[in-house]
C-alpha atoms as a PDB file:
ATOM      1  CA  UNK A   1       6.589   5.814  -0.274  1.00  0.00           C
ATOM      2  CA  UNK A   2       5.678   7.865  -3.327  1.00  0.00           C
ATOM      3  CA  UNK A   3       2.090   5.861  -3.568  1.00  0.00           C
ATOM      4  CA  UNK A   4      -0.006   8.619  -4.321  1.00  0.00           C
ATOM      5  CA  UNK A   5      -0.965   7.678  -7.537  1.00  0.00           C
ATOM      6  CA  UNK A   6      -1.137   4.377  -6.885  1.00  0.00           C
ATOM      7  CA  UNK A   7      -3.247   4.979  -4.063  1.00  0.00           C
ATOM      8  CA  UNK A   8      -5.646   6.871  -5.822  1.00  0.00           C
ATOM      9  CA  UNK A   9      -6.624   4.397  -8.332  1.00  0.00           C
ATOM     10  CA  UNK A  10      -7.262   1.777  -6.068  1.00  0.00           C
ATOM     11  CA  UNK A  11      -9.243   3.927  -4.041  1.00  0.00           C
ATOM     12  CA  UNK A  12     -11.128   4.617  -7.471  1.00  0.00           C
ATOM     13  CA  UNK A  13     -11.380   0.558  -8.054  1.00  0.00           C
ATOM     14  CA  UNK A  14     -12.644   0.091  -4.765  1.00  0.00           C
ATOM     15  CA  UNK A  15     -15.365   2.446  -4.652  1.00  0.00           C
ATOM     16  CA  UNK A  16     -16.229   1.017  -8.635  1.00  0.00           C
ATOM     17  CA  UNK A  17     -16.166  -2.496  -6.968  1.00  0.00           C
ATOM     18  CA  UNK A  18     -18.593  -1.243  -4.014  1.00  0.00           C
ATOM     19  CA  UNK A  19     -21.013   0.690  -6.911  1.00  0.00           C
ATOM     20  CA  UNK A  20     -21.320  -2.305  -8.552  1.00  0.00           C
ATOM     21  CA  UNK A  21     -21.984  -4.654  -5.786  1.00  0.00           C
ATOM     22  CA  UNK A  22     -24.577  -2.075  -4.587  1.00  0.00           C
ATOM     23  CA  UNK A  23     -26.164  -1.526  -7.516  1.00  0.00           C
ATOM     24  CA  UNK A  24     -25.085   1.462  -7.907  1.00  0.00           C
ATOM     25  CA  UNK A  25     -25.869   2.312  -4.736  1.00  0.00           C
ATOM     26  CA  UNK A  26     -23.128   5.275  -4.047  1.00  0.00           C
ATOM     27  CA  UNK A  27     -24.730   5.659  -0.036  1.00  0.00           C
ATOM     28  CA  UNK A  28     -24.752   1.707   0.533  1.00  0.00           C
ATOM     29  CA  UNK A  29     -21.474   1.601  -1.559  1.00  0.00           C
ATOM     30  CA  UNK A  30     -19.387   3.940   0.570  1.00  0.00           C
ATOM     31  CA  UNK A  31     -19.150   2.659   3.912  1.00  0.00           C
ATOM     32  CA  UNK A  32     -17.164  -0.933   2.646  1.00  0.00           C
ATOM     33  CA  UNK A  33     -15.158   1.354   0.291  1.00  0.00           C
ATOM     34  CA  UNK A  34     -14.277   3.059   2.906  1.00  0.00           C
ATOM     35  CA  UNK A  35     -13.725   0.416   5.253  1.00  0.00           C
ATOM     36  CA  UNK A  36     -11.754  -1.560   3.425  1.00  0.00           C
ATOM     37  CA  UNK A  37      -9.203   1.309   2.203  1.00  0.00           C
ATOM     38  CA  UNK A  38      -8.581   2.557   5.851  1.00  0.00           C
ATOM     39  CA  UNK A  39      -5.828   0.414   7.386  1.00  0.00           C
ATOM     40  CA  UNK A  40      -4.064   0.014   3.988  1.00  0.00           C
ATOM     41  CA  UNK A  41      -4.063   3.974   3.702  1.00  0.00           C
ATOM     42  CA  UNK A  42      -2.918   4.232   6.808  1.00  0.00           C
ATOM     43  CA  UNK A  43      -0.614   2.036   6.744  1.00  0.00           C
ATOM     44  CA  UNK A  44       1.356   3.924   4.087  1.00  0.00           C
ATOM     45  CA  UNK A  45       0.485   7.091   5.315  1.00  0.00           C
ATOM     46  CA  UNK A  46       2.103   6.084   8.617  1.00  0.00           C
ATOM     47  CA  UNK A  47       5.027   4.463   7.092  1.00  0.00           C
ATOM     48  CA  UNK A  48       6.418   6.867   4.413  1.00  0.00           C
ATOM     49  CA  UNK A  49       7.999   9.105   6.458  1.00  0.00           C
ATOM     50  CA  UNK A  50      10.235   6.135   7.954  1.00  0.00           C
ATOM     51  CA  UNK A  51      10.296   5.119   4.628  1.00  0.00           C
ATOM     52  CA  UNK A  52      11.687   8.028   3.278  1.00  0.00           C
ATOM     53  CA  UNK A  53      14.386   8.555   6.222  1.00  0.00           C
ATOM     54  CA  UNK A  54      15.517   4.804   5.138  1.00  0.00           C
ATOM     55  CA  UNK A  55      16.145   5.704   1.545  1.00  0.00           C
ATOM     56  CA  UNK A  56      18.193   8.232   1.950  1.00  0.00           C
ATOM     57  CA  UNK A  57      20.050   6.808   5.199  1.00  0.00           C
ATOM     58  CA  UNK A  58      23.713   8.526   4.602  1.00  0.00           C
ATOM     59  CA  UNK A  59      26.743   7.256   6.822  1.00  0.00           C
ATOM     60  CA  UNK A  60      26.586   4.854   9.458  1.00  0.00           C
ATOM     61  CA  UNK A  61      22.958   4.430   9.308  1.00  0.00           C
ATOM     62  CA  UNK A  62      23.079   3.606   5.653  1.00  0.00           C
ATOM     63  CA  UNK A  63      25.330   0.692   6.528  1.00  0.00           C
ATOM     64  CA  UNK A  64      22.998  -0.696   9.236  1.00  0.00           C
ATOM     65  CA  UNK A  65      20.041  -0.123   6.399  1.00  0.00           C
ATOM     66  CA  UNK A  66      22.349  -2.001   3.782  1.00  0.00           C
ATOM     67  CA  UNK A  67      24.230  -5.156   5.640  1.00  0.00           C
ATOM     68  CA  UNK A  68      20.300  -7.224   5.484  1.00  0.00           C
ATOM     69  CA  UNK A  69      20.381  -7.224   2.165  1.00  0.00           C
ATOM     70  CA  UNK A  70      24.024  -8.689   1.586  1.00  0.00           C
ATOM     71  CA  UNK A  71      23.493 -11.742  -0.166  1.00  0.00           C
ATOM     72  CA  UNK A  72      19.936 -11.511  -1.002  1.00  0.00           C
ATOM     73  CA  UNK A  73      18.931 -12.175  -4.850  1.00  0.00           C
ATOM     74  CA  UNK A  74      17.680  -9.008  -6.323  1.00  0.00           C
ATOM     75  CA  UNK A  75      14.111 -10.863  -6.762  1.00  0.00           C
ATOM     76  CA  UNK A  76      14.372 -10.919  -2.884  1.00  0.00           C
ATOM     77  CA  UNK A  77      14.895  -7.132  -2.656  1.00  0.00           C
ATOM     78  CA  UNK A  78      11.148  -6.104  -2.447  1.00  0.00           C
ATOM     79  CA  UNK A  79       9.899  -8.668  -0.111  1.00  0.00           C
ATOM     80  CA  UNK A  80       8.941  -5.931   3.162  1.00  0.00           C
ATOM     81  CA  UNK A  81       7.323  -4.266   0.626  1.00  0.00           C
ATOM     82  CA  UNK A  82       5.137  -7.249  -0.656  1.00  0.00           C
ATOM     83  CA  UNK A  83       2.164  -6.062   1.320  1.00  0.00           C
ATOM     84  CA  UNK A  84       1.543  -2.747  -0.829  1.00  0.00           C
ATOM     85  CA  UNK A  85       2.822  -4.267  -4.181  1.00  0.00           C
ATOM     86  CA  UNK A  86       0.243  -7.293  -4.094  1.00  0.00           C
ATOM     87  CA  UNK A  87      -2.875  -5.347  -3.641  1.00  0.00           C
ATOM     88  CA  UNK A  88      -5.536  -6.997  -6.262  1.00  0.00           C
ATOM     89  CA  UNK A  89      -8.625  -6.120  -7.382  1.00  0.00           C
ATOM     90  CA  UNK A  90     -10.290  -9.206  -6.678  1.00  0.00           C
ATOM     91  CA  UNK A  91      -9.611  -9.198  -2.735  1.00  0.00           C
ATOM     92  CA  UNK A  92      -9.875  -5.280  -2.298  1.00  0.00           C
ATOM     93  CA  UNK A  93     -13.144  -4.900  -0.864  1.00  0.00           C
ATOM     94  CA  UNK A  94     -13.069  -5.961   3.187  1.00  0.00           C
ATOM     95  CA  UNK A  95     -14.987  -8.999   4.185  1.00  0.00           C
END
């Protein structure tokens, strides 16, 4: 899914938003860092590889890949993706 980057920093924001909720607290901040970054993480982790065979679909399979999107608006095109391009800072720690 080429999120490494991406991934990074809001693994970086969510451990800042757990320090500063714990007071700085980096053993009591960990754990709902942690918590909260594991099912996104592997999530994409899990899902780039199928990602990655669907972008570069060639012949027949391309066609299957293509004929959902016939039609759409182009501000429609990212919507299965929604879920990893709406992360926020203000939700990212796990209730």
């Amino acid at each position: 899914m080429g999120q490494g980057a991406c991934t990074a920093l809001e693994d970086a924001v969510t451990l800042g938003e757990a320090l500063r909720l714990s007071d700085n607290d980096v053993v009591r901040a960990f754990e709902p860092s942690q918590r909260s970054r594991s099912d996104r993480t592997t999530r994409i982790v899990l899902g780039s590889p199928e990602m990655g065979r669907i972008y570069h679909a060639k012949g027949i399979e391309r066609l299957v890949r293509n004929d959902p999107w016939h039609g759409r608006i182009p501000e429609r095109f990212s919507d299965a993706l929604e879920w990893l391009c709406s992360w926020k800072v203000d939700h990212c720690l796990a209730d």
